[in-house]
Protein backbone atom coordinates (compact mmCIF):
# COMPACT_ATOMS: atom_id res chain seq x y z
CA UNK A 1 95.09 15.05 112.44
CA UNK A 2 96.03 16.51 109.61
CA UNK A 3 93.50 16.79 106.70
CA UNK A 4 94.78 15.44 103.14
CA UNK A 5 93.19 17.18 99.91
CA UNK A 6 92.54 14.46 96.98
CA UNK A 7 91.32 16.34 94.93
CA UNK A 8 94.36 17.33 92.62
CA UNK A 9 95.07 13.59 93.15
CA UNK A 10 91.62 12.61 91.66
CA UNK A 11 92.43 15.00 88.94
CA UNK A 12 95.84 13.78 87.94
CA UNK A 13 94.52 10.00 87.53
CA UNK A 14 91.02 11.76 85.36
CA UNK A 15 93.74 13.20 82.89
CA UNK A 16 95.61 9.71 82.54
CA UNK A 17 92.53 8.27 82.38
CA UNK A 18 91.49 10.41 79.45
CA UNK A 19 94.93 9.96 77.82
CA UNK A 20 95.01 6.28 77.86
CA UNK A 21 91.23 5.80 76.31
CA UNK A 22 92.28 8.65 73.52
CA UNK A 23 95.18 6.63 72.02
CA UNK A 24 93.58 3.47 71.38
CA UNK A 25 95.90 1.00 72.68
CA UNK A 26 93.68 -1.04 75.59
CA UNK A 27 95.47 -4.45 76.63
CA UNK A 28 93.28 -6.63 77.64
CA UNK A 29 95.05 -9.74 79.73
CA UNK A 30 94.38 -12.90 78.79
CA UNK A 31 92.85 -13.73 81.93
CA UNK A 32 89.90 -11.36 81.00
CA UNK A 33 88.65 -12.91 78.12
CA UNK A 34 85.82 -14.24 78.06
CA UNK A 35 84.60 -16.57 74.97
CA UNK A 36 81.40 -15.00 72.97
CA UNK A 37 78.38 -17.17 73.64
CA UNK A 38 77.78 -20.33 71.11
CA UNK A 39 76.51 -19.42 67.78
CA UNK A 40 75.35 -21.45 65.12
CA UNK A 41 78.31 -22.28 62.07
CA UNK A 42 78.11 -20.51 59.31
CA UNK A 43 76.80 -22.47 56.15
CA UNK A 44 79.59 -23.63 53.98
CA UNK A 45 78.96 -21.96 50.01
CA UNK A 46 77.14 -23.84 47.40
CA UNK A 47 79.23 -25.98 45.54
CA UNK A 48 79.74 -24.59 41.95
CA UNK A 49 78.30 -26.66 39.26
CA UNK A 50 80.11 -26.71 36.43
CA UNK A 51 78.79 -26.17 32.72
CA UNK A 52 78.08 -29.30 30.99
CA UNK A 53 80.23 -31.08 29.15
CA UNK A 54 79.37 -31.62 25.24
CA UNK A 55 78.47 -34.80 23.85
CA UNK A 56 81.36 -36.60 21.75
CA UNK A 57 79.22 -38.72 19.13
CA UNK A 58 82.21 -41.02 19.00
CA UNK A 59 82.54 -41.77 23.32
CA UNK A 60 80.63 -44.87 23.99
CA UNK A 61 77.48 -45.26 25.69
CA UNK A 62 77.06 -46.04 29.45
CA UNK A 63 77.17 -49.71 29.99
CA UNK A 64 75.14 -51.50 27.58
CA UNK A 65 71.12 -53.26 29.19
CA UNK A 66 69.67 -56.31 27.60
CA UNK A 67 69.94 -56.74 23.90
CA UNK A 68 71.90 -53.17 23.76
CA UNK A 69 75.32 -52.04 21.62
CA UNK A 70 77.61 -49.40 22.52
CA UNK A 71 78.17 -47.19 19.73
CA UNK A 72 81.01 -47.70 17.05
CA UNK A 73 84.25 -47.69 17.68
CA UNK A 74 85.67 -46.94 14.04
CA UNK A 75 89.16 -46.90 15.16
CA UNK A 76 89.00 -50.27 16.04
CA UNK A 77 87.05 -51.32 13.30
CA UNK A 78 89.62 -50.05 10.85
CA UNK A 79 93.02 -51.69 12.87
CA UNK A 80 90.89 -54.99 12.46
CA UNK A 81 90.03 -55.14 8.78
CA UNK A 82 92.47 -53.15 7.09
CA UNK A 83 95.07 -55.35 7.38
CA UNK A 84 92.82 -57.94 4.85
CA UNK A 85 92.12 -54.82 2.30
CA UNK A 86 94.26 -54.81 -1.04
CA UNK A 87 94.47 -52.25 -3.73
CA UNK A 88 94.39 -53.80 -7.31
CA UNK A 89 95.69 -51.42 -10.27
CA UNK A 90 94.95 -52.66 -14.01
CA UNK A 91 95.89 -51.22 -16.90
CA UNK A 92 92.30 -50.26 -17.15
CA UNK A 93 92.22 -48.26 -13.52
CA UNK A 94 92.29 -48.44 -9.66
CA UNK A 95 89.81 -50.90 -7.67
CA UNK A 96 90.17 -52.71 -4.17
CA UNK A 97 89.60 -56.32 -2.89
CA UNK A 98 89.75 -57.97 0.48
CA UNK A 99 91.45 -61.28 1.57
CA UNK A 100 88.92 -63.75 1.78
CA UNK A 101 91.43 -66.97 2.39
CA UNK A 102 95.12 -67.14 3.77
CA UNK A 103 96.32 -68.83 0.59
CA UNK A 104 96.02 -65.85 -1.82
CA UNK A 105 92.32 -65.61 -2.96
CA UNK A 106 90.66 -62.21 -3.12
CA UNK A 107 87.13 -61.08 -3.78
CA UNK A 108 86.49 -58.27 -5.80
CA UNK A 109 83.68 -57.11 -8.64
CA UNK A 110 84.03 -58.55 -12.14
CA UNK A 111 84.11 -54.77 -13.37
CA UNK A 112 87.78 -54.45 -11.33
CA UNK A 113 89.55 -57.02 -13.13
CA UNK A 114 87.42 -58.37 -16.53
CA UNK A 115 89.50 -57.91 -19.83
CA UNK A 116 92.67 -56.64 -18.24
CA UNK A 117 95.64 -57.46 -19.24
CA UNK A 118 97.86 -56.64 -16.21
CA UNK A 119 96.45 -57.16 -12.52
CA UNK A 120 98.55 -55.94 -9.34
CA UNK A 121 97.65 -56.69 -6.27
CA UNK A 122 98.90 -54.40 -3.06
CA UNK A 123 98.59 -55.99 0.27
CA UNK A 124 98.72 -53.61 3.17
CA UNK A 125 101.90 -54.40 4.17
CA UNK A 126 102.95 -53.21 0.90
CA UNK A 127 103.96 -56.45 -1.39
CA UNK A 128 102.61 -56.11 -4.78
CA UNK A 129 102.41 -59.53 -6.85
CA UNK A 130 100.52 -59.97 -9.68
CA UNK A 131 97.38 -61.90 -10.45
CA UNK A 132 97.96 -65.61 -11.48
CA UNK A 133 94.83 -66.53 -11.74
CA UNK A 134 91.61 -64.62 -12.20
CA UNK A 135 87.83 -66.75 -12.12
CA UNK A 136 84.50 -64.21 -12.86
CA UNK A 137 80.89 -63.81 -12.63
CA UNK A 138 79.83 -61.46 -14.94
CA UNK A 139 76.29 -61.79 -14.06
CA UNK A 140 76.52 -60.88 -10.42
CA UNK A 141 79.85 -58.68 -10.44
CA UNK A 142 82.09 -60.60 -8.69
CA UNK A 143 85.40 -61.90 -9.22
CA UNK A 144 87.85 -64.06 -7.44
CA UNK A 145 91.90 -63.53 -7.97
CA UNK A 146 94.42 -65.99 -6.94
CA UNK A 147 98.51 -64.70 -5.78
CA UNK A 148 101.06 -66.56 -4.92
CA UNK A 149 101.52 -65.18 -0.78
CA UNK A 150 100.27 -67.73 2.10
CA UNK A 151 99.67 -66.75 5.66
CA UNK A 152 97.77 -63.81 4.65
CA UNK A 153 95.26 -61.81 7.24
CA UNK A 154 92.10 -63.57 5.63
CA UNK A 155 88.81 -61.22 6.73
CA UNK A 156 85.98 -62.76 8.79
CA UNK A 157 82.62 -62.78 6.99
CA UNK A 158 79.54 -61.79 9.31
CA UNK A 159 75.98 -62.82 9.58
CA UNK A 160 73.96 -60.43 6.77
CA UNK A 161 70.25 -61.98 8.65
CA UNK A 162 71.02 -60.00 11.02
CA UNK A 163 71.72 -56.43 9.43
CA UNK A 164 68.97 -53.27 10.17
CA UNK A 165 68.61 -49.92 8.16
CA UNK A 166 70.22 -47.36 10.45
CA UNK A 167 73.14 -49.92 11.97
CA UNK A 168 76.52 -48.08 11.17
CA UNK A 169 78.78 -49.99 9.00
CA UNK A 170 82.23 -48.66 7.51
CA UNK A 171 83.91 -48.72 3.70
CA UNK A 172 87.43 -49.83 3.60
CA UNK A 173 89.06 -49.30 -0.18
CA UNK A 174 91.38 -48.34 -2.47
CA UNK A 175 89.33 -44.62 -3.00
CA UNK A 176 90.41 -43.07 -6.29
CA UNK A 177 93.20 -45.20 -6.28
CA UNK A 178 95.03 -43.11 -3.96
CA UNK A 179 95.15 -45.83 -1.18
CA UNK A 180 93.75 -47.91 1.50
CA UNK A 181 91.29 -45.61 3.62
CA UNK A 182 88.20 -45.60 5.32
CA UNK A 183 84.25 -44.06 5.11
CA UNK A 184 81.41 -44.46 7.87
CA UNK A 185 77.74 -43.88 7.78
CA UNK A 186 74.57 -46.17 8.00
CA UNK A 187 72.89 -48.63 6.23
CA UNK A 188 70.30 -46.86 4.25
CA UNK A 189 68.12 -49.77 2.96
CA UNK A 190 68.11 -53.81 2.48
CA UNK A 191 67.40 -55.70 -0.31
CA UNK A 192 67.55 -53.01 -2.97
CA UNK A 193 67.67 -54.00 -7.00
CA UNK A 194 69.80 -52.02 -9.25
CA UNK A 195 69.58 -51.86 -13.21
CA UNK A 196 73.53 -51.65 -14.26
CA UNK A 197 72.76 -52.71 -17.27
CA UNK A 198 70.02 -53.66 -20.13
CA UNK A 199 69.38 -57.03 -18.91
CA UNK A 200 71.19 -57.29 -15.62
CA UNK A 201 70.08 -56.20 -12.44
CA UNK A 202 71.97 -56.57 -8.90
CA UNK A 203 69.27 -57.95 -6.33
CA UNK A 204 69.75 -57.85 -2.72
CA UNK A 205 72.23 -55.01 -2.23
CA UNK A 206 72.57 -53.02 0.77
CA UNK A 207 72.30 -49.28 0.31
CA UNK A 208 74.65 -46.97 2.15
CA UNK A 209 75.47 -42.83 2.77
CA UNK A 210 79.19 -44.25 3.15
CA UNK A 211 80.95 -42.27 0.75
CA UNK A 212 82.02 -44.39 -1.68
CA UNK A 213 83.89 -43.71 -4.76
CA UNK A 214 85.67 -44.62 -8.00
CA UNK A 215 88.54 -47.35 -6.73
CA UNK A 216 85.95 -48.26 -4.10
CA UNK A 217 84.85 -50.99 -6.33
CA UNK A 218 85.21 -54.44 -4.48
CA UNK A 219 86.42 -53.43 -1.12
CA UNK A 220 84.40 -54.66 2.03
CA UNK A 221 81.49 -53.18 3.53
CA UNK A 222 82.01 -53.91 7.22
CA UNK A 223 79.53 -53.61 10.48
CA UNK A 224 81.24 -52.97 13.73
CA UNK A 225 82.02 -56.31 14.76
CA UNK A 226 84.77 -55.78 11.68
CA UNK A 227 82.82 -58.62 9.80
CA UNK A 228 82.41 -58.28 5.95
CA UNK A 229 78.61 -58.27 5.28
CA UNK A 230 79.42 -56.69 1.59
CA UNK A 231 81.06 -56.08 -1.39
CA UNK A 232 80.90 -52.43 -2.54
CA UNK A 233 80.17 -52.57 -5.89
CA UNK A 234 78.08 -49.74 -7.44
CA UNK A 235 77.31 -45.84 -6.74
CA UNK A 236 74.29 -43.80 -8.41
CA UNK A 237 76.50 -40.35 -9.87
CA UNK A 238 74.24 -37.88 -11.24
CA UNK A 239 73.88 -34.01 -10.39
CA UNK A 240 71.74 -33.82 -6.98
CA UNK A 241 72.29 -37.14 -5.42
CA UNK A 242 74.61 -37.90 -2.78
CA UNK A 243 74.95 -41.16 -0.77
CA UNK A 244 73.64 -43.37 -2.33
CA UNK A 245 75.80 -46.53 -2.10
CA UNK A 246 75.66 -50.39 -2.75
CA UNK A 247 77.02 -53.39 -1.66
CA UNK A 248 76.51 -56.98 -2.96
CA UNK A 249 75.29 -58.97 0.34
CA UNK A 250 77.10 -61.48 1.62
CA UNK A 251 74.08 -63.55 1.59
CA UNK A 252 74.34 -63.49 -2.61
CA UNK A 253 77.61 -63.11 -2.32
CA UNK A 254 78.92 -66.26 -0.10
CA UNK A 255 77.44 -69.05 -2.74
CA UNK A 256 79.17 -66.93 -5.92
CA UNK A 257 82.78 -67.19 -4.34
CA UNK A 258 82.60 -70.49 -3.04
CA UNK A 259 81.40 -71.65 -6.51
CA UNK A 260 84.43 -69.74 -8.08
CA UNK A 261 87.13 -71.01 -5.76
CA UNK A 262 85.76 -74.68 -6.15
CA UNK A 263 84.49 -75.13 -9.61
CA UNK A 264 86.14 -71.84 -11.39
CA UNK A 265 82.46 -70.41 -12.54
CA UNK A 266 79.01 -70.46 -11.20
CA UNK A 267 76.66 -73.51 -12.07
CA UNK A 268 72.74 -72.05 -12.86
CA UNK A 269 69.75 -73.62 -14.56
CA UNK A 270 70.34 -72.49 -18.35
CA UNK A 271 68.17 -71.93 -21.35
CA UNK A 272 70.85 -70.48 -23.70
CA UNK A 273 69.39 -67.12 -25.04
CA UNK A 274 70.23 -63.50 -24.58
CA UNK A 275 67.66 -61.74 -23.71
CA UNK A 276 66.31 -57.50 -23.92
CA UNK A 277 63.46 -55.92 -22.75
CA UNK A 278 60.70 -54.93 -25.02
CA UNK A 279 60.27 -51.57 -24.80
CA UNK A 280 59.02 -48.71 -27.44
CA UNK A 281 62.80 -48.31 -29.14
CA UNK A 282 63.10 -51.84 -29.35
CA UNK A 283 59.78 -52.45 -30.89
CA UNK A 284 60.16 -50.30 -33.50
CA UNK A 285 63.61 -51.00 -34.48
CA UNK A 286 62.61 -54.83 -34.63
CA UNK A 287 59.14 -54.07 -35.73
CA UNK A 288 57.67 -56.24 -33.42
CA UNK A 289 53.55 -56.51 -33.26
CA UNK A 290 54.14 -56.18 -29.27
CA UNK A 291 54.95 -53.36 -26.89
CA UNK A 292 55.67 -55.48 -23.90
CA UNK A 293 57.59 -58.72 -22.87
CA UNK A 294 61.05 -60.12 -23.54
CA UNK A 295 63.09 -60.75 -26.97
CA UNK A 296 65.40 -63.22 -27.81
CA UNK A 297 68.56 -61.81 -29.25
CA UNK A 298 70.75 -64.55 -29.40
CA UNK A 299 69.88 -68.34 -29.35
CA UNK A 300 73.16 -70.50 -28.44
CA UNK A 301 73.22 -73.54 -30.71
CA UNK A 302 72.24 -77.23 -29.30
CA UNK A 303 71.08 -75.34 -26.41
CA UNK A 304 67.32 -76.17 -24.42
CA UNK A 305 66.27 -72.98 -26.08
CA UNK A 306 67.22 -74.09 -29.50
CA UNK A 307 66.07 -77.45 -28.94
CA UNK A 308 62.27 -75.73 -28.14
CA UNK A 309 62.38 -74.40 -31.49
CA UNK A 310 63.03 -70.98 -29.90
CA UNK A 311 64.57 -68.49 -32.41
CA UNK A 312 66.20 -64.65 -32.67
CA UNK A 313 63.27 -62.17 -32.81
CA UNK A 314 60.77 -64.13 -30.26
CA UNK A 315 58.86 -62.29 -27.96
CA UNK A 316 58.63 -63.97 -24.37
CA UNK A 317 55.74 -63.36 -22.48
CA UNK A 318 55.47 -65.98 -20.25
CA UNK A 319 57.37 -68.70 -18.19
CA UNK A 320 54.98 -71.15 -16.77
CA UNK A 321 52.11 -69.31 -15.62
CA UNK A 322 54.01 -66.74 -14.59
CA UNK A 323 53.53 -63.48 -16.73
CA UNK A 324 57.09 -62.13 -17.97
CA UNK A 325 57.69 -58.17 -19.04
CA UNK A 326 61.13 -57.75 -18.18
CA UNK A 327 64.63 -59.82 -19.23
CA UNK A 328 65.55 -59.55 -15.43
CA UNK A 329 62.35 -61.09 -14.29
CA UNK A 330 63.04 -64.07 -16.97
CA UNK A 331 66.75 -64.98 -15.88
CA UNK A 332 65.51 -64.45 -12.37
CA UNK A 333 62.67 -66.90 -13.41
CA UNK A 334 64.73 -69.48 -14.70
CA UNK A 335 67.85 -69.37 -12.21
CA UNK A 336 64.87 -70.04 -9.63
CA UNK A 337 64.09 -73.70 -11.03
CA UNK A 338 65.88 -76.77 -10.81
CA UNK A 339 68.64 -78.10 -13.44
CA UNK A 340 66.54 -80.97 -14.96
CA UNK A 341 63.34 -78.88 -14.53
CA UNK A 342 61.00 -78.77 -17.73
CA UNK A 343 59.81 -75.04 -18.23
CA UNK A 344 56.79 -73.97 -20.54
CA UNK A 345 57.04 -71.15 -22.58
CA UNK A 346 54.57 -69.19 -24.45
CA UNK A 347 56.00 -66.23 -26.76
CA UNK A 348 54.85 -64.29 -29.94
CA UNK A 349 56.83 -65.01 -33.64
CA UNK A 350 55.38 -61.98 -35.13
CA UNK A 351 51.38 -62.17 -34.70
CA UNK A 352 51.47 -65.75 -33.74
CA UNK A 353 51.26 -66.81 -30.36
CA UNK A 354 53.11 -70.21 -29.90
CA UNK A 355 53.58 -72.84 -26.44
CA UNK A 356 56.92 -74.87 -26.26
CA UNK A 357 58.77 -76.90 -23.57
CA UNK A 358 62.47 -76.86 -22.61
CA UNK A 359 64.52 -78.63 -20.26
CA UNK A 360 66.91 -77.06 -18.37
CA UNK A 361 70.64 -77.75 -17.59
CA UNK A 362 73.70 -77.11 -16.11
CA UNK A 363 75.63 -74.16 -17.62
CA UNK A 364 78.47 -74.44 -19.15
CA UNK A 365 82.04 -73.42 -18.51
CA UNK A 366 82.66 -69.80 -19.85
CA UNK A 367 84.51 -69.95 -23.25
């Protein structure tokens, strides 16, 4: 038999071999794979967090819990009340007022409208009429005017017992006579008395850092329900002081308007003087023999005061029992007794101290 030799055979398949593993290419069939054993997945990546968000002052709270409030919506405030805001020009200046019955009466401070000769009225729609009738109350600073317009957007009056220093209220007015706009802030304090003038103080005003300025006078101080709670009325200007606001309450306010509207003035207990505070200039230019209490000025003929043998020059010094130093605390005195009421007085006519009676009545209609 004859013998074969492999062993250039064996060597030919080596070299292809060799040349097959050099280049790289290996096909593997499909038949030959075989799955990797089970591993676990890989975690998915943390979620991102993103940065967060800044807080809007203005976006309301989360729902609100027992006895809460979201926080103000201004813009809503505004489309409610403005609306019932008018802008009254005078020959005198620029003030505001605010519809306070469909038939053409609007509230606004005395100050607006007393001794002008011309009064326009601007509704927010943009009808001007003028004033046809105009009924005052000098001693608390408001005013009511009458036009001739029905079916007007009359404002809704809120509930001042319930008002609290830091609840945001808004001031909607005719600011520097330039137009109806807007102010926010807080209420600062309640039941503040202002001096505005010698023997006149505003009592139970609410303070607010709402800017408010000139043609602000008699425009509404809202809270967020868009419910009037005051009339804006006076500001404190002097170098270093900023917002410091005031509104007449609608709780002084409410009896004032209705007593205007109705009756055309405001019906008090009256004594029938004019009164001034004692006080070191007035002393000396009177040469009184007293530093402190209240003098008589003027004593209205036929009146309780003249009927008590009261006369110019007196010195007041008590009501009552009640001990008297200022004028304010002696109007405030006698508006809080009864018409009808008898009232003691005790007061100084030079170095004499004299006791007299009066009976107080209704006042009378302003000339």
């Amino acid at each position: 038999m004859k013998k074969v030799n492999l062993r250039p055979l064996l060597i030919c398949l080596a070299l292809v071999l060799l040349l097959v593993l050099s280049s790289g290419c290996i096909i593997i069939p499909d038949e030959w794979f075989i799955p990797p054993p089970d591993v676990e997945e890989p975690l998915p990546p943390a979620p991102i967090t993103p940065a967060p968000t800044p807080i809007d002052p203005y976006q309301a709270s989360p729902p609100p819990g027992d006895g809460q409030e979201p926080l103000p919506d201004f813009v809503a405030v505004v489309a409610k009340v403005k609306p019932s805001v008018v802008a009254i020009q005078t020959d005198k200046g620029a003030g505001s007022g605010w519809i306070i019955r469909e038939d053409g009466i609007i509230v606004t401070n005395n100050h607006v409208v007393t001794g002008a000769r011309t009064i326009a009225i601007t509704l927010d729609d943009e009808r001007t009429f003028a004033a046809r009738e105009v009924r005052t109350d000098p001693l608390t600073d408001l005013a009511v005017v009458t036009i001739d317009a029905e079916d007007l957007p009359a404002a809704e009056i809120g509930n001042c017992n319930l008002l609290k220093v830091g609840q945001p209220v808004a001031a909607i007015g005719n600011a520097l006579g330039l137009g109806i706009r807007m102010t926010g802030g807080w209420i600062s304090r309640l039941e503040v008395s202002i001096p505005i003038s010698p023997g006149q103080t505003l009592d139970n005003l609410i303070e607010t850092d709402a800017a408010i300025n000139p043609g602000n006078s008699g425009g509404p101080l809202v809270n967020m329900a868009g419910e009037v709670i005051g009339i804006t009325s006076v500001k404190i200007s002097q170098v270093g002081v900023e917002g410091l606001g005031y509104a007449i309450s609608m709780t002084t306010a409410k009896d004032v308007i209705d007593q205007l509207i109705l009756i055309g003035y405001v019906i008090r207990p009256y004594l029938g003087v004019e009164l001034a505070t004692v006080n070191p200039v007035v002393a000396f230019f009177n040469n009184l023999s007293v530093d402190k209490g209240v003098f008589v000025t003027t004593v209205a003929p036929g009146s309780p005061a003249d009927k008590a043998g009261l006369e110019e020059g007196d010195v007041v010094f008590k009501l009552d029992d009640k001990e008297i130093t200022t004028a304010q605390e002696l109007i405030n005195e006698i508006h809080s007794r009864q018409i009808g009421q008898e009232v003691e007085i005790v007061y100084w006519r030079g170095e004499t101290k004299n006791t007299t009676h009066a009976t107080l009545i209704e006042s009378p209609p302003p000339s």
